[in-house]
Protein backbone atom coordinates (compact mmCIF):
# COMPACT_ATOMS: atom_id res chain seq x y z
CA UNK A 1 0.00 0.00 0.00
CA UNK A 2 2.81 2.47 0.27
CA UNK A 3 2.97 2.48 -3.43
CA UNK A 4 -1.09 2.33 -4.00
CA UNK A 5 -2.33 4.82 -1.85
CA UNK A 6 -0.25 7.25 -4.09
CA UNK A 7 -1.32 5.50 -7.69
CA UNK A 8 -5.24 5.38 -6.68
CA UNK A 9 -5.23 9.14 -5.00
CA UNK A 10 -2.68 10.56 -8.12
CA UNK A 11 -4.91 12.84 -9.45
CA UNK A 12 -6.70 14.27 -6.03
CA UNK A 13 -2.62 14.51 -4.54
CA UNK A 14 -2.02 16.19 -7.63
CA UNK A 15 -4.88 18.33 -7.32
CA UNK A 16 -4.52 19.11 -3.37
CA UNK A 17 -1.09 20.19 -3.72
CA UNK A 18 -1.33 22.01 -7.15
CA UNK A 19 1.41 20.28 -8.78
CA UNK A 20 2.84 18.19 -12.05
CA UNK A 21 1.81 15.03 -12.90
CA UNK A 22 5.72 14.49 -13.30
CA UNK A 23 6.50 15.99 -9.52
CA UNK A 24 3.61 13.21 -8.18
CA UNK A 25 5.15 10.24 -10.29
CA UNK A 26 8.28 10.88 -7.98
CA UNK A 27 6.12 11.22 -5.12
CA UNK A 28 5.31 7.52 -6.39
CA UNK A 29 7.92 6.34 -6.61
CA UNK A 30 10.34 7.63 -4.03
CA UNK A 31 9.82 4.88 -1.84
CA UNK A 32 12.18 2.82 -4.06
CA UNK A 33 15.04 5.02 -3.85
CA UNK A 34 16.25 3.70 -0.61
CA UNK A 35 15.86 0.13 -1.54
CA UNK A 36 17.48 1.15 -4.85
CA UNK A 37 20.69 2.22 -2.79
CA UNK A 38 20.70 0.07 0.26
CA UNK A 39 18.68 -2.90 -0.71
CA UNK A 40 21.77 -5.36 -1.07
CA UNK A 41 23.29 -3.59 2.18
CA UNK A 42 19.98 -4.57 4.24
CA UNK A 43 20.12 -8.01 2.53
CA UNK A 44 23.88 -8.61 4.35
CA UNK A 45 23.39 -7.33 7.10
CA UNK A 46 20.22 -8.57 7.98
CA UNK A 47 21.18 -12.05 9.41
CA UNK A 48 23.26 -9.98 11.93
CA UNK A 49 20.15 -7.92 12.95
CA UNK A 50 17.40 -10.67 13.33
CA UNK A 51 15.46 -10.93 10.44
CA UNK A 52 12.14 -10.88 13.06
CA UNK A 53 13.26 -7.36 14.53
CA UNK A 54 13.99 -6.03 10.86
CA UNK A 55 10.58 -6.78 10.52
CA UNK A 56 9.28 -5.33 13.49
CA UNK A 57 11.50 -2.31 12.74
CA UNK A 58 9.77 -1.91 9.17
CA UNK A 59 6.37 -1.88 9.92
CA UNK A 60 6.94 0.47 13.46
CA UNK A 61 8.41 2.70 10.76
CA UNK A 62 5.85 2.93 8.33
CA UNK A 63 3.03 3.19 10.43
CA UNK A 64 4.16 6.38 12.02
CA UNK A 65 5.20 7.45 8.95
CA UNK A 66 1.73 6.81 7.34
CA UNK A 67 0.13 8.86 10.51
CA UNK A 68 2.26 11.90 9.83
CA UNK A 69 1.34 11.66 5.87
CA UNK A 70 -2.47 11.55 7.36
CA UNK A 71 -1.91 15.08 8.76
CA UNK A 72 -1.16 16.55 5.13
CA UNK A 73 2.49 17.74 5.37
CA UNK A 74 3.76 20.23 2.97
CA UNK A 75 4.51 18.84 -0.37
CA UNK A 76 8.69 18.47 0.65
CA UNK A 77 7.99 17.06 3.77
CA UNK A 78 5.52 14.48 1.90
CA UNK A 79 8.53 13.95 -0.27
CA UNK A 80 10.33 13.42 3.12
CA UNK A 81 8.09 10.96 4.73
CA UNK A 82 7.91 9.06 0.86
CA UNK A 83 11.82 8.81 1.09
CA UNK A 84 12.10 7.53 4.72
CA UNK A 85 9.15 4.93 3.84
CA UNK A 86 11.72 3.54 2.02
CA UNK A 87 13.45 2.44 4.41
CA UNK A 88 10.26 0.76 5.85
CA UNK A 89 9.76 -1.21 2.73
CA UNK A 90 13.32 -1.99 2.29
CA UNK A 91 13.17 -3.48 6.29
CA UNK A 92 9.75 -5.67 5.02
CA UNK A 93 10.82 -7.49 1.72
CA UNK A 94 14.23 -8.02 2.92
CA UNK A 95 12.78 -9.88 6.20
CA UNK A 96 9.05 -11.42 5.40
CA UNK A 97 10.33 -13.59 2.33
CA UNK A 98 12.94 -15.47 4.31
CA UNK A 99 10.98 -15.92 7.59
CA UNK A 100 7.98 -17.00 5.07
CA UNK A 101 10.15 -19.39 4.09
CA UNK A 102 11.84 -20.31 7.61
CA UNK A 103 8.19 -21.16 8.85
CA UNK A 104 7.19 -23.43 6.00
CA UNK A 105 8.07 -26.92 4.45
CA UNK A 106 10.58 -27.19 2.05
CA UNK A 107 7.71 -28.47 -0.86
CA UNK A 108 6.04 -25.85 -0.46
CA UNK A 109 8.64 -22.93 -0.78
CA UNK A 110 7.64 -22.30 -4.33
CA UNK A 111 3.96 -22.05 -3.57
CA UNK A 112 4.32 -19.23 -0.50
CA UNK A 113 6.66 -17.24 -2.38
CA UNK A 114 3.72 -16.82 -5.11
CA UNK A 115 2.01 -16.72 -2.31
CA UNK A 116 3.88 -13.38 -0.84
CA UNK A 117 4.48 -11.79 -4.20
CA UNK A 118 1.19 -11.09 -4.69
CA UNK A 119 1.49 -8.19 -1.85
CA UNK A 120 1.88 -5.51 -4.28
CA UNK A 121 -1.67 -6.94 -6.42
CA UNK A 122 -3.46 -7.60 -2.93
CA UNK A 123 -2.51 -3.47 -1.86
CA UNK A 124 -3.53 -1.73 -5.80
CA UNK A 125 -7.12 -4.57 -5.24
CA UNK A 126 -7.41 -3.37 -1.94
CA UNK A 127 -7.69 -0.15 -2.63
CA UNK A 128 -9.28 -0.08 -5.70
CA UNK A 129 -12.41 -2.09 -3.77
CA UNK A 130 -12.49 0.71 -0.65
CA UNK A 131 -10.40 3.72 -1.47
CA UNK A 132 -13.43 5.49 -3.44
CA UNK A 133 -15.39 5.09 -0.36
CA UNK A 134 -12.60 6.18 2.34
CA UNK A 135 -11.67 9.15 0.18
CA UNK A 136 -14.83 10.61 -0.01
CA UNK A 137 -15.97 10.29 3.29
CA UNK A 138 -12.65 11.22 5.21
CA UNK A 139 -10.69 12.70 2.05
CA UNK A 140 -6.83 11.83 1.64
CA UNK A 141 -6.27 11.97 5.45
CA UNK A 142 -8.45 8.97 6.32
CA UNK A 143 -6.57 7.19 3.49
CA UNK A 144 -3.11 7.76 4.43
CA UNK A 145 -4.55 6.66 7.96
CA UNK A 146 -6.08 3.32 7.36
CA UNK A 147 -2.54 2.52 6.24
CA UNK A 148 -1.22 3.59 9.52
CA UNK A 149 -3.63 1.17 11.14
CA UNK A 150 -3.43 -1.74 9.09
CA UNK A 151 0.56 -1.10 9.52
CA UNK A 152 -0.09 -0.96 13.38
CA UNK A 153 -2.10 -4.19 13.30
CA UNK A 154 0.32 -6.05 11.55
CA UNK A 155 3.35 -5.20 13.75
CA UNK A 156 1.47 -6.11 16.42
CA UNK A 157 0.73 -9.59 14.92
CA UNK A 158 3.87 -10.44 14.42
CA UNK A 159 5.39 -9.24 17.66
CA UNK A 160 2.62 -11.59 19.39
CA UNK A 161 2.83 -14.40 16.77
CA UNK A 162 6.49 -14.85 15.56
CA UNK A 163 8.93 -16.59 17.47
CA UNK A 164 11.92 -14.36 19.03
CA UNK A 165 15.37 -14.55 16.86
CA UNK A 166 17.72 -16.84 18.14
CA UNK A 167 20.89 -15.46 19.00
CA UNK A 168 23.00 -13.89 16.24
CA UNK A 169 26.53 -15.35 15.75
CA UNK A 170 26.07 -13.54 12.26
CA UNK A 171 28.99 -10.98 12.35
CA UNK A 172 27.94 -7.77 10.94
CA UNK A 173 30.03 -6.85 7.09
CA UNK A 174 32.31 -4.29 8.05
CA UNK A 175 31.72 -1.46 6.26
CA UNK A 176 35.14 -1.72 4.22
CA UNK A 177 33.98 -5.02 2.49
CA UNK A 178 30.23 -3.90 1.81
CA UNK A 179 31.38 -2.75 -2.00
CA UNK A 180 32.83 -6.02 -2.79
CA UNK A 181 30.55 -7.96 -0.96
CA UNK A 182 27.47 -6.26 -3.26
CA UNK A 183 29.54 -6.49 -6.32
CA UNK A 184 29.69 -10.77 -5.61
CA UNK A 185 26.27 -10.77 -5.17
CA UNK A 186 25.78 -9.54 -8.71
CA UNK A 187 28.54 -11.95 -9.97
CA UNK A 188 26.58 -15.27 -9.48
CA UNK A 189 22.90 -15.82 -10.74
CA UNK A 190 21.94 -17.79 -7.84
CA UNK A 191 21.66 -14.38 -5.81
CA UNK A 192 21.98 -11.78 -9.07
CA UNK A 193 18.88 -13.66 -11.33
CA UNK A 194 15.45 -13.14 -9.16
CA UNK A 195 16.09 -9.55 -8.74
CA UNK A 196 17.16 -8.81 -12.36
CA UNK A 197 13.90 -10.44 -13.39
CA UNK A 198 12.11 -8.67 -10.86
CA UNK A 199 13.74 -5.50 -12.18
CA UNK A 200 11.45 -6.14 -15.32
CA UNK A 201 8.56 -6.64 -12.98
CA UNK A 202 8.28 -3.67 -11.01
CA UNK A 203 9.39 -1.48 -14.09
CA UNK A 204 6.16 -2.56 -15.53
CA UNK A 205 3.44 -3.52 -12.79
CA UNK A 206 2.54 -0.37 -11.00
CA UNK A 207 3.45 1.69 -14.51
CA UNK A 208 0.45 -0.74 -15.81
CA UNK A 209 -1.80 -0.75 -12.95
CA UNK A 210 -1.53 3.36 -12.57
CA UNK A 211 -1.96 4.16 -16.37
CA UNK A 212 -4.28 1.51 -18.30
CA UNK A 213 -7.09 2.28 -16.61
CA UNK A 214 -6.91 5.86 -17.67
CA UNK A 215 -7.29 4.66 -21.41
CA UNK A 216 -9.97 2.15 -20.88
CA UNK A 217 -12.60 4.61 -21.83
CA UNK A 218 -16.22 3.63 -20.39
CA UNK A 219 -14.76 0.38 -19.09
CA UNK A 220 -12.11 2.51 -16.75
CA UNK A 221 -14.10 1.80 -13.28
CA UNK A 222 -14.27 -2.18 -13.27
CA UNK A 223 -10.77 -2.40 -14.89
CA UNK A 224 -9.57 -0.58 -12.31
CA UNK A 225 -11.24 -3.08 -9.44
CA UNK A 226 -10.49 -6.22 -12.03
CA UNK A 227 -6.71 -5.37 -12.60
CA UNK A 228 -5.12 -6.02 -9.04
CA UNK A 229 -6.80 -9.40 -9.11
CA UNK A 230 -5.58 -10.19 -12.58
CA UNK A 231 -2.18 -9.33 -11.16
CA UNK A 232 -2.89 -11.47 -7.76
CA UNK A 233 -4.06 -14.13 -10.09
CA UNK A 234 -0.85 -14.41 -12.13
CA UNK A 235 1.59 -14.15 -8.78
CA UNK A 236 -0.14 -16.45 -7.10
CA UNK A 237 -0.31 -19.42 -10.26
CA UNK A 238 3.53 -18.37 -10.55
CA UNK A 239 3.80 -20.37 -7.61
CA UNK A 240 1.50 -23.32 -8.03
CA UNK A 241 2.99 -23.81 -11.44
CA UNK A 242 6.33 -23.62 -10.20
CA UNK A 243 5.31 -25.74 -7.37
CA UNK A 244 3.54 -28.64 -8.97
CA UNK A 245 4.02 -28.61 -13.28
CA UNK A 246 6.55 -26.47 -14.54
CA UNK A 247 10.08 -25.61 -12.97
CA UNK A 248 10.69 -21.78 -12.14
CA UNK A 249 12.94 -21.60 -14.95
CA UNK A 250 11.07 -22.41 -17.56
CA UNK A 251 8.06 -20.70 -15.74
CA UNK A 252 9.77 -16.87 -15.74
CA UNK A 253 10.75 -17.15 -19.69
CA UNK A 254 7.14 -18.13 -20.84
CA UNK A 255 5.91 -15.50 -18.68
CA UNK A 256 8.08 -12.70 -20.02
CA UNK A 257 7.30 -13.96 -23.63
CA UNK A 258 3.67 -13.99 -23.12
CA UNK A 259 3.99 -10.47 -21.36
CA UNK A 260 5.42 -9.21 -25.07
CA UNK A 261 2.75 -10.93 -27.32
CA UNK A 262 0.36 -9.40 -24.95
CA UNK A 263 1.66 -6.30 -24.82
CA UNK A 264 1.84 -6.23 -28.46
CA UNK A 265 -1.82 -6.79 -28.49
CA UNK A 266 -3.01 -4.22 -26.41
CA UNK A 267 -1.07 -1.45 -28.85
CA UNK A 268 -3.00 -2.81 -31.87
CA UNK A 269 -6.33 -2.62 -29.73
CA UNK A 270 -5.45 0.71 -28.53
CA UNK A 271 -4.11 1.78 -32.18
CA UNK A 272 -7.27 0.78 -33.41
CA UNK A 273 -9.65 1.90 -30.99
CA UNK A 274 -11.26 -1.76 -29.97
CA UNK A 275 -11.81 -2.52 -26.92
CA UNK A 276 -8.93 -2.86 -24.73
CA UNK A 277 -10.07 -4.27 -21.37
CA UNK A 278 -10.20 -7.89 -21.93
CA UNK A 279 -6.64 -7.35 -23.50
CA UNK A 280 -5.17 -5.46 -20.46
CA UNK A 281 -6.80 -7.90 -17.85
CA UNK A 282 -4.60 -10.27 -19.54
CA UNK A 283 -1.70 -8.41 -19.93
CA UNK A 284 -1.77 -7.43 -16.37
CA UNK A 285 -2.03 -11.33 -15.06
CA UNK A 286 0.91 -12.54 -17.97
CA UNK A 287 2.94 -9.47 -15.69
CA UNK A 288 1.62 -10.57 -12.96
CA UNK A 289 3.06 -14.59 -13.52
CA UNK A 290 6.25 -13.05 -14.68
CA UNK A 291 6.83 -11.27 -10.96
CA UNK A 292 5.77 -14.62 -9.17
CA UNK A 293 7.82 -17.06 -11.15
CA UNK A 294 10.45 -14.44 -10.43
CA UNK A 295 10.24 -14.98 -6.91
CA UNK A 296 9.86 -18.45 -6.98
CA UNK A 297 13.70 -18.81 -8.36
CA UNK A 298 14.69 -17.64 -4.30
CA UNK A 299 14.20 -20.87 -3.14
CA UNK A 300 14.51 -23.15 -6.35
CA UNK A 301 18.34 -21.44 -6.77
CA UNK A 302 18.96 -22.39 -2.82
CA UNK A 303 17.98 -23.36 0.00
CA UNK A 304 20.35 -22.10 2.35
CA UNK A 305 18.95 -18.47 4.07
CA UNK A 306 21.96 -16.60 4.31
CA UNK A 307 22.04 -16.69 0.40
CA UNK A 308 18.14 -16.25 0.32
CA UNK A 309 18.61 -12.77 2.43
CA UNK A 310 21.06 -12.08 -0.28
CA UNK A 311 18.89 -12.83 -3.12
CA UNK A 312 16.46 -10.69 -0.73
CA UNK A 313 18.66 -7.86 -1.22
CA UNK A 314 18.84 -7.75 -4.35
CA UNK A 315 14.64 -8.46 -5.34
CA UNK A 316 14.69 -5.52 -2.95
CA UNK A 317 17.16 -3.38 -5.10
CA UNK A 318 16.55 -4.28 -8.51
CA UNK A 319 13.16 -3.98 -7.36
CA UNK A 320 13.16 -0.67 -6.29
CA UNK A 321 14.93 0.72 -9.15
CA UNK A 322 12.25 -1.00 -11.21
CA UNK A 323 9.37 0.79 -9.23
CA UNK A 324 11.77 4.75 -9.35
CA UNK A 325 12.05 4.14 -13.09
CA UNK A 326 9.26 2.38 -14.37
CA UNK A 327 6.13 5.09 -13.83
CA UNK A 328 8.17 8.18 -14.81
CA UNK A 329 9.70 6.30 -17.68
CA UNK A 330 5.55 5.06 -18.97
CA UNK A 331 4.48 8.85 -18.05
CA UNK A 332 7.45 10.41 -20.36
CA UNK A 333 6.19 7.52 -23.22
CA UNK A 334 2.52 8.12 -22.99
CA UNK A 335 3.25 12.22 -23.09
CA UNK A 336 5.10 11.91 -26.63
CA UNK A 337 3.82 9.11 -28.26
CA UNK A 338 0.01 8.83 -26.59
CA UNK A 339 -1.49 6.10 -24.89
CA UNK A 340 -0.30 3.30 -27.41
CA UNK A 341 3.23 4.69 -26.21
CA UNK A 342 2.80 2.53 -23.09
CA UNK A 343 3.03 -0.75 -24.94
CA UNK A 344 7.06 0.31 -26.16
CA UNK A 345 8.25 -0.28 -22.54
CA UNK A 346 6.41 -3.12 -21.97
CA UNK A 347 7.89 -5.11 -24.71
CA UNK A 348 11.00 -4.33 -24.00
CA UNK A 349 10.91 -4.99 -20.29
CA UNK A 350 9.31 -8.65 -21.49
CA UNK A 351 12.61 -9.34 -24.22
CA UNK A 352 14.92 -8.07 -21.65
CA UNK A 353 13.65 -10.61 -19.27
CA UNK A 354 13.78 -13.33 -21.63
CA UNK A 355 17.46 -12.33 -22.55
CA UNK A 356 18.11 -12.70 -19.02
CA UNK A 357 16.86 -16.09 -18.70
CA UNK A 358 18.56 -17.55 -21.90
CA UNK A 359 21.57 -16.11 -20.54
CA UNK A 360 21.37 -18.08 -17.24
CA UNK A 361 20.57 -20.78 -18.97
CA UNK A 362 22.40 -24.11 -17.48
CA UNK A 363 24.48 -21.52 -14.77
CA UNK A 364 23.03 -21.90 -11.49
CA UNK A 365 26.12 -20.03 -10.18
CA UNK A 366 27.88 -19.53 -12.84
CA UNK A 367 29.71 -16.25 -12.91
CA UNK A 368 27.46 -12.94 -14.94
């Protein structure tokens, strides 16, 4: 939700505080900057901290931030409160995924990691479904603070239902061996591969899920609701497939091929002026299977967690700079080339994903 209560309020944000469309897609997308920078960091140092108290220490975080954004800052102290929720989300993806997997059987490691991918689908369907109502009954306020809340609620589930960490004989990376430390990471696709793909995720899924439904002409309302759960459809099959028919592998280069026919589609439809809804559900749920199956490759590349908070670290990063880039980079296409504009980054975001996977082909750790 730290990246939907933006999307779904864009234009009344934009409107409130009298600014460019271009000013509020870096209100967007802010939040990644920090995991952009420090992702891999957090992802090395977090066996040192506990990954239970990183948790706890992410979702403290955001829910006061949320509470001050509920009070309607200025716009740079927004801008503030957007940056330091960065560290908030950096502190939950880098934990969650490894102490999802920690508290579940090894067959099933595919399955809850679609499972958890879905989070960012879940948030946009969410609030699609009740952000109309909250805004217009308590305005952006109430909608920044129902985050707060449901932020609240969650940190107190897990400080009442997690166990404690045990006690760290992780040593912390000193700070002199962080650089080469990150730059290994990127040197084997056992930690480098889900977060590249996931780069091509994120550069396209909230880009999609913000924009399409502003072209969907007298369709616009129920694409909005349907879209989310096309996306929570395709994350969550990611890992059933990957769980039970088709290995992750094999899973993440279909997805990012059908994500370019797809995409192709929806410029002809929007080209020609057909209908484009049933095309962009679609679309949105071949996306959605490519960021699942992308996740999925965590576990299937290794099973040890040290290496998993590593891969972690880098989801979060390559993540993050997906999410900074991808909604100014769709905003700048759509403003010179039109609507139909939105289908150039798509594509390429779907070959560069394939590439990626050809490339890793047979290389579990071989060297990038």
């Amino acid at each position: 939700m730290q990246f939907s209560k933006i999307s779904f309020a864009f234009q009344t944000l934009q409107a409130t505080y009298a600014t460019t469309a271009t000013a509020m897609g870096w209100i967007l997308s802010t939040v990644g900057t920090v995991g952009l920078i420090l992702g891999v960091t957090v992802g090395l140092c977090a066996p040192a901290i506990g990954y239970r108290r990183l948790l706890l220490w992410g979702l403290g975080l955001g829910a006061v931030l949320a509470l001050l954004q509920a009070l309607m800052p200025p716009f740079p102290l927004l801008w503030l409160t957007r940056l330091f929720e960065g560290f908030s989300q950096l502190a939950v993806v880098v934990a969650a995924p490894v102490l999802i997997i920690r508290q579940s059987a090894r067959r099933h490691h595919s399955l809850v990691m679609g499972l958890w991918s879905t989070f960012v689908s879940v948030a946009f369907a969410l609030t699609a479904a009740g952000g109309g109502w909250v805004l217009a009954h308590f305005q952006l306020s109430g909608l920044f603070g129902v985050h707060a809340a449901g932020l609240a609620m969650m940190f107190v589930l897990v400080l009442i239902m997690l166990p404690k960490d045990a006690a760290q004989d992780q040593p912390w990376p000193t700070l002199a061996a962080l650089p080469m430390l990150h730059l290994r990471l990127y040197q084997h696709w056992v930690t480098a591969l889900p977060g590249l793909c996931f780069f091509c995720y994120t550069s396209t899924a909230i880009a999609l899920l913000t924009f399409v439904p502003q072209y969907a002409g007298a369709d616009r309302t129920w694409v909005a609701i349907i879209l989310p759960f096309a996306a929570i459809s395709g994350t969550f099959s990611a890992g059933w497939l990957a769980q039970s028919l088709v290995a992750p592998r094999r899973l993440v280069l279909g997805a990012f091929t059908a994500m370019a026919l797809v995409g192709l589609a929806l410029g002809i439809c929007l080209i020609s002026g057909l209908s484009m809804a049933p095309v962009a559900v679609l679309l949105t749920y071949t996306v959605g299977l490519a960021g699942g199956s992308s996740f999925a490759l965590i576990p299937y590349l290794s099973h040890e967690p040290t290496v998993q908070a590593r891969a972690n670290g880098a989801v979060a990063q390559m993540g993050n700079l997906g999410s900074t880039l991808g909604p100014p980079l769709f905003a700048l296409v759509i403003s010179t080339f039109g609507g139909p504009g939105m289908v150039l980054p798509v594509v390429c975001f779907a070959l560069l994903g394939c590439g990626l996977m050809l490339m890793s082909r047979g290389a579990k750790s071989a060297l990038l």
